[in-house]
N, C-alpha and C. Protein backbone atom coordinates (compact mmCIF):
# COMPACT_ATOMS: atom_id res chain seq x y z
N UNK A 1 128.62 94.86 27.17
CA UNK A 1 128.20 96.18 26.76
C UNK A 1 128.90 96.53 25.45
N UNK A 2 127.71 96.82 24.38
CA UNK A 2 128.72 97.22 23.06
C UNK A 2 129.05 98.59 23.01
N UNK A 3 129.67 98.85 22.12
CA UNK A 3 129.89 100.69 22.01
C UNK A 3 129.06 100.61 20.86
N UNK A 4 128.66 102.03 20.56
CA UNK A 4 127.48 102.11 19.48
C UNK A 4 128.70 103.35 18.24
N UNK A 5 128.90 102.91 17.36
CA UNK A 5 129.34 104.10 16.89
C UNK A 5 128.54 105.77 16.54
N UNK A 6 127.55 105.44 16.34
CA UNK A 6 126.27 106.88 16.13
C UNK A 6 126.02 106.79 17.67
N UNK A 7 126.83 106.56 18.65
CA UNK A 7 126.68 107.50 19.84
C UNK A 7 126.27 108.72 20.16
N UNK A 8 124.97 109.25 20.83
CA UNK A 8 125.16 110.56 20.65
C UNK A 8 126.08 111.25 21.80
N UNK A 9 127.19 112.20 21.75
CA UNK A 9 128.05 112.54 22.71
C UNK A 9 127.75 114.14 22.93
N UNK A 10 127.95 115.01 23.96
CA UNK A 10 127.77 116.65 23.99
C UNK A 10 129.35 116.36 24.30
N UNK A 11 129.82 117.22 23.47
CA UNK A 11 131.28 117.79 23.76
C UNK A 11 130.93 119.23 24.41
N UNK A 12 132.45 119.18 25.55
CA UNK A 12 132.22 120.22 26.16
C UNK A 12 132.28 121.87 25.63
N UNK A 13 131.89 122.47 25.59
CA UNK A 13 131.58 123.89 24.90
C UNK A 13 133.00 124.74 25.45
N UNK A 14 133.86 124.85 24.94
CA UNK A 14 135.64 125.30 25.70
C UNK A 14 135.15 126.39 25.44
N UNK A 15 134.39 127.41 24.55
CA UNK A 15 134.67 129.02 24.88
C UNK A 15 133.69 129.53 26.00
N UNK A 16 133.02 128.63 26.81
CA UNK A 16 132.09 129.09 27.88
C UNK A 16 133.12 129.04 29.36
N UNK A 17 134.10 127.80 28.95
CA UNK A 17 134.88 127.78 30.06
C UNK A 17 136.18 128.37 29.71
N UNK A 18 136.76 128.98 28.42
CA UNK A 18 138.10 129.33 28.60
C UNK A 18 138.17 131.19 29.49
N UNK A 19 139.18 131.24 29.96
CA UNK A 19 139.35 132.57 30.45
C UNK A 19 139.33 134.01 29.30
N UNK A 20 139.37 134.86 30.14
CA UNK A 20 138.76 136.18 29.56
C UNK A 20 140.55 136.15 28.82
N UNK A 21 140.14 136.70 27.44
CA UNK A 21 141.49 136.78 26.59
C UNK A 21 141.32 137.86 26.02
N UNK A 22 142.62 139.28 26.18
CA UNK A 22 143.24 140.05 25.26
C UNK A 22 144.03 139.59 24.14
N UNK A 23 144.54 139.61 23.16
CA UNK A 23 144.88 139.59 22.19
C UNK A 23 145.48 138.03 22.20
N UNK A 24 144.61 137.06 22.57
CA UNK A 24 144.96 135.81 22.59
C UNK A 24 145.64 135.02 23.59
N UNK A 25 146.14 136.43 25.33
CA UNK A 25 146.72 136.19 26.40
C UNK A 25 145.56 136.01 27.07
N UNK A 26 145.81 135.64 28.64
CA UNK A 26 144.57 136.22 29.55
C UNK A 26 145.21 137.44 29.94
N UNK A 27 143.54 138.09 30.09
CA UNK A 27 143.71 139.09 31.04
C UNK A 27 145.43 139.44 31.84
N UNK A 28 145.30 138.95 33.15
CA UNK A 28 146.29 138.86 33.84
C UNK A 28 147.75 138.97 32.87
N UNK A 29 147.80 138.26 31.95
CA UNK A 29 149.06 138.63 32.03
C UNK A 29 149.34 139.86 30.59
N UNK A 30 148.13 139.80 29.67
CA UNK A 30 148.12 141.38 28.93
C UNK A 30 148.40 142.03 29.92
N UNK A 31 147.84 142.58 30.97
CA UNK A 31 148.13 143.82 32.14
C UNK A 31 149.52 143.87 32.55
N UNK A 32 150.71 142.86 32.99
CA UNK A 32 151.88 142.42 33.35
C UNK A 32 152.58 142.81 32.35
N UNK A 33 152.64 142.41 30.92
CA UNK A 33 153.20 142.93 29.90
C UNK A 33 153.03 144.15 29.41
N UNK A 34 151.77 144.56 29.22
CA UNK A 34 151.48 146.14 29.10
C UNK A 34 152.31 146.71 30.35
N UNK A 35 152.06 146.69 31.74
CA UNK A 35 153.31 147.33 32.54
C UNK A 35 154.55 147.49 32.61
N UNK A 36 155.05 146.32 31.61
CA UNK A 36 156.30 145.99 31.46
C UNK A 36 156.98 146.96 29.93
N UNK A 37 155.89 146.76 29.36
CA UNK A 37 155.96 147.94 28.50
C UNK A 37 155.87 149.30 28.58
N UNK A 38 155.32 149.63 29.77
CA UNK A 38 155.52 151.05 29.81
C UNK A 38 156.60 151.43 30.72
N UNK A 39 156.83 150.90 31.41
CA UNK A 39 158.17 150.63 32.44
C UNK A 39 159.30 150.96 31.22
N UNK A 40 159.41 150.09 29.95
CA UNK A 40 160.40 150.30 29.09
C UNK A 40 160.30 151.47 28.12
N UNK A 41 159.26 151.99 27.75
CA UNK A 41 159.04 153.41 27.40
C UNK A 41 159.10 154.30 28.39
N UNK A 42 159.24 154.14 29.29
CA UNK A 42 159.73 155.29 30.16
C UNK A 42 161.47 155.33 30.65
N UNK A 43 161.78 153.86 30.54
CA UNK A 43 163.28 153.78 30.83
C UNK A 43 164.07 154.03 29.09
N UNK A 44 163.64 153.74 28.50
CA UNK A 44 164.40 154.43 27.06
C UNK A 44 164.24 155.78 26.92
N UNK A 45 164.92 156.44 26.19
CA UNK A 45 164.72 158.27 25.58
C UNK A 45 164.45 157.92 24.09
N UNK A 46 165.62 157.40 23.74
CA UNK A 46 165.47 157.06 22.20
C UNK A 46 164.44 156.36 21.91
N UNK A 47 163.66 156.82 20.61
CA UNK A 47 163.16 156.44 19.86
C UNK A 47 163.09 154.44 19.09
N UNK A 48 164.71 154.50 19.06
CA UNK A 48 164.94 153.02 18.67
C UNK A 48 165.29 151.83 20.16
N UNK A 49 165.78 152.56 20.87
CA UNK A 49 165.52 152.03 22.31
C UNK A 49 164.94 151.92 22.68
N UNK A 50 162.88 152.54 22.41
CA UNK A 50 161.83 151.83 22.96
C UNK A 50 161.97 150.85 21.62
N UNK A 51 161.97 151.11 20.64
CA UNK A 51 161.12 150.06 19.88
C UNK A 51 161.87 148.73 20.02
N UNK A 52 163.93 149.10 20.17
CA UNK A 52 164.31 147.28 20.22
C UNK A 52 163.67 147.14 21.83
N UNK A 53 163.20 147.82 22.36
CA UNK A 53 163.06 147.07 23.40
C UNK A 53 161.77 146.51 23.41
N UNK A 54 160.77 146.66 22.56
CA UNK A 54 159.21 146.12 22.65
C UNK A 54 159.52 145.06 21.33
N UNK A 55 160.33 144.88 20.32
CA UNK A 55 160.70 143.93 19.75
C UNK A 55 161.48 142.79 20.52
N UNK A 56 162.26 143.16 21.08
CA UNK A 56 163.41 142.05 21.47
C UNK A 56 162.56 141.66 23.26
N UNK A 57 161.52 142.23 23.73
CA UNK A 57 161.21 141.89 25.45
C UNK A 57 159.81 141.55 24.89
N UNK A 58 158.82 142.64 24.81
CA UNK A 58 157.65 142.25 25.06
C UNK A 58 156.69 141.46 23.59
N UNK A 59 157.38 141.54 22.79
CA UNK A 59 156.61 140.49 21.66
C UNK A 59 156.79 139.22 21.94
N UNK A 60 158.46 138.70 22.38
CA UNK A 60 158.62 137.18 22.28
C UNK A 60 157.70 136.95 23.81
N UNK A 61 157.60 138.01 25.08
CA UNK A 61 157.12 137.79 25.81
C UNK A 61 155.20 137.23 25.73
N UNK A 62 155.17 138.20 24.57
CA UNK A 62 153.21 137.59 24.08
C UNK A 62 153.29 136.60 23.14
N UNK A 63 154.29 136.34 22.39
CA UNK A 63 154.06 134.83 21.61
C UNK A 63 154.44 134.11 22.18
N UNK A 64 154.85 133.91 23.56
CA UNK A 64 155.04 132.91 24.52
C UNK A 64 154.04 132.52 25.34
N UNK A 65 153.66 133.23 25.72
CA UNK A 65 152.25 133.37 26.27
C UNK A 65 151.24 132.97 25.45
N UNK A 66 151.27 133.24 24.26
CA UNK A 66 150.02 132.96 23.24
C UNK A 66 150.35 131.22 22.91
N UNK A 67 151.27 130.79 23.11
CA UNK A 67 151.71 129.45 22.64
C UNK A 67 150.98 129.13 24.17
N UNK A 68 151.36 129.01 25.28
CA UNK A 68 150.85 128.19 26.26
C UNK A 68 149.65 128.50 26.48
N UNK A 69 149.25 129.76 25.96
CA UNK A 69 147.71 129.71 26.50
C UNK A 69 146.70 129.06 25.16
N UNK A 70 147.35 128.44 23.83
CA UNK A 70 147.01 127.64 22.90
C UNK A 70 147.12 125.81 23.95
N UNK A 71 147.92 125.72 24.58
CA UNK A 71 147.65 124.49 25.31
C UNK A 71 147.16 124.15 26.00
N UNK A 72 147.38 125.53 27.11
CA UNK A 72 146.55 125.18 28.43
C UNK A 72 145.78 126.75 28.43
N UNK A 73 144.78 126.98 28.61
CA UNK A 73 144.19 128.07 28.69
C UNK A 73 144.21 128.70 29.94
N UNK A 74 144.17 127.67 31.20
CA UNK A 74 143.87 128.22 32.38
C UNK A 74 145.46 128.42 33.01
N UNK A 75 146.64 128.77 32.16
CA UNK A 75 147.81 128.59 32.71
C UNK A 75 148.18 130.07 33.60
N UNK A 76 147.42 131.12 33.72
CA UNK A 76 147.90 131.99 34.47
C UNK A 76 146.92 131.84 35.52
N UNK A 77 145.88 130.81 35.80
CA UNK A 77 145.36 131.01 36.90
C UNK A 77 146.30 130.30 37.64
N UNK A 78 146.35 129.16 37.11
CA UNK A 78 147.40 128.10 38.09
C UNK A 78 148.27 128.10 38.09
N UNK A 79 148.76 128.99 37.73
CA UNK A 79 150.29 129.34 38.12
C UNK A 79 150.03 130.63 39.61
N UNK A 80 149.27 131.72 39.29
CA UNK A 80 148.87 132.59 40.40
C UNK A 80 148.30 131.21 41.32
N UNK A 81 147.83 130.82 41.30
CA UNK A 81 146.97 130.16 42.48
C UNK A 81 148.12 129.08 42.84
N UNK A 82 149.21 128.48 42.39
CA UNK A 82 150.33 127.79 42.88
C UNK A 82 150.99 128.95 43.71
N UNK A 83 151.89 129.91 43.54
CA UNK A 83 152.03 131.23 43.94
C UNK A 83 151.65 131.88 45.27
N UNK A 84 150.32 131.47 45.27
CA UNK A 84 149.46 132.24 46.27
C UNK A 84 149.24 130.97 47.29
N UNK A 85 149.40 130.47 47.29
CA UNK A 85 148.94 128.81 47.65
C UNK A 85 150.06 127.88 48.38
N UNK A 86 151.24 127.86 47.56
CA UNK A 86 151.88 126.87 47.95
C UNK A 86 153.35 127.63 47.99
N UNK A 87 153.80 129.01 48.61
CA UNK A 87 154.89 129.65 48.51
C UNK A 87 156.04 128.50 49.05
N UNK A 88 157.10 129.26 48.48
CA UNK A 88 157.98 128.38 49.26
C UNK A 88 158.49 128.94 50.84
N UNK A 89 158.96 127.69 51.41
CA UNK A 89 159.27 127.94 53.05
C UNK A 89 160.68 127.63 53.60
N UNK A 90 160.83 127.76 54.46
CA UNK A 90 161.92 127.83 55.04
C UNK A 90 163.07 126.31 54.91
N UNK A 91 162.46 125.12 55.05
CA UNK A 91 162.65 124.11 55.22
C UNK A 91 163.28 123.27 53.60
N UNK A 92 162.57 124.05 53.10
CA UNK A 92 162.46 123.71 51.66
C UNK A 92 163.83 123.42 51.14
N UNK A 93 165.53 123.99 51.56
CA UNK A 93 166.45 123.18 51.31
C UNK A 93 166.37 121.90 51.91
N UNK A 94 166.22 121.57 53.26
CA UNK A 94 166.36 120.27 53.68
C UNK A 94 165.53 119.18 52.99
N UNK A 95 164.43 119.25 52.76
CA UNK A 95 163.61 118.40 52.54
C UNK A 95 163.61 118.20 50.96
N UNK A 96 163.72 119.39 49.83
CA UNK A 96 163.72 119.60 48.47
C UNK A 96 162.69 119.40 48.19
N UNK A 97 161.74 119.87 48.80
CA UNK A 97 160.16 120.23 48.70
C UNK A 97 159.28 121.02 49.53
N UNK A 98 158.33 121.09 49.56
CA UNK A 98 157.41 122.26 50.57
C UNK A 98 156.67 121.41 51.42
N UNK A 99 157.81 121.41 52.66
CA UNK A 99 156.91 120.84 53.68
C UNK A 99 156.51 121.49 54.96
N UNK A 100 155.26 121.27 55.36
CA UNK A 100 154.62 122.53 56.16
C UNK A 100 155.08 122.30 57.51
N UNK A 101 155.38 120.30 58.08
CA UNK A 101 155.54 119.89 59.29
C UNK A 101 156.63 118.96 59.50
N UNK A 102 157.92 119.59 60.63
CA UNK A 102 158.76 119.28 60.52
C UNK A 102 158.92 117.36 60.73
């Protein structure tokens, strides 16, 4: 079997499958950070105490996020669905993993 180089190939179409994105996060975790941000505007009075606090918490918190969701797009599903899925249990010192049966 040869390979043909003028192959014709369909590459897969990634913005039909990537997740719903706010400002380059998903969903899920814009909402987490926006809470986290208002949590800190309500725990500061000062003026410069909200702002180092949305400089120094919740920016590096969205360019962190914006970096992994540049690699992996689906990284807050599977992380919720690890989470929801595979908690940890009781056993879990003895064994140093999640095992369901003793």
């Amino acid at each position: 079997m040869e390979f043909k180089d003028n192959q014709d190939l369909d590459p897969l179409f990634v913005g039909m499958t990537r997740p719903p994105l706010v400002l380059g996060v998903p969903m899920e975790f814009f909402g987490i950070n926006f809470i986290l941000f208002g949590i800190g505007m309500i725990a500061f009075s000062s003026l410069t105490g909200k702002a180092l606090f949305f400089l120094s918490v919740c920016i590096p918190l969205h360019i962190a996020a914006y970096i992994l969701t540049e690699k992996e797009p689906h990284w807050m599903s599977i992380y919720i669905t690890k989470l929801t899925r595979c908690g940890p249990i009781q056993n879990r010192a003895f064994w140093k993993s999640n095992s369901y049966k003793p």
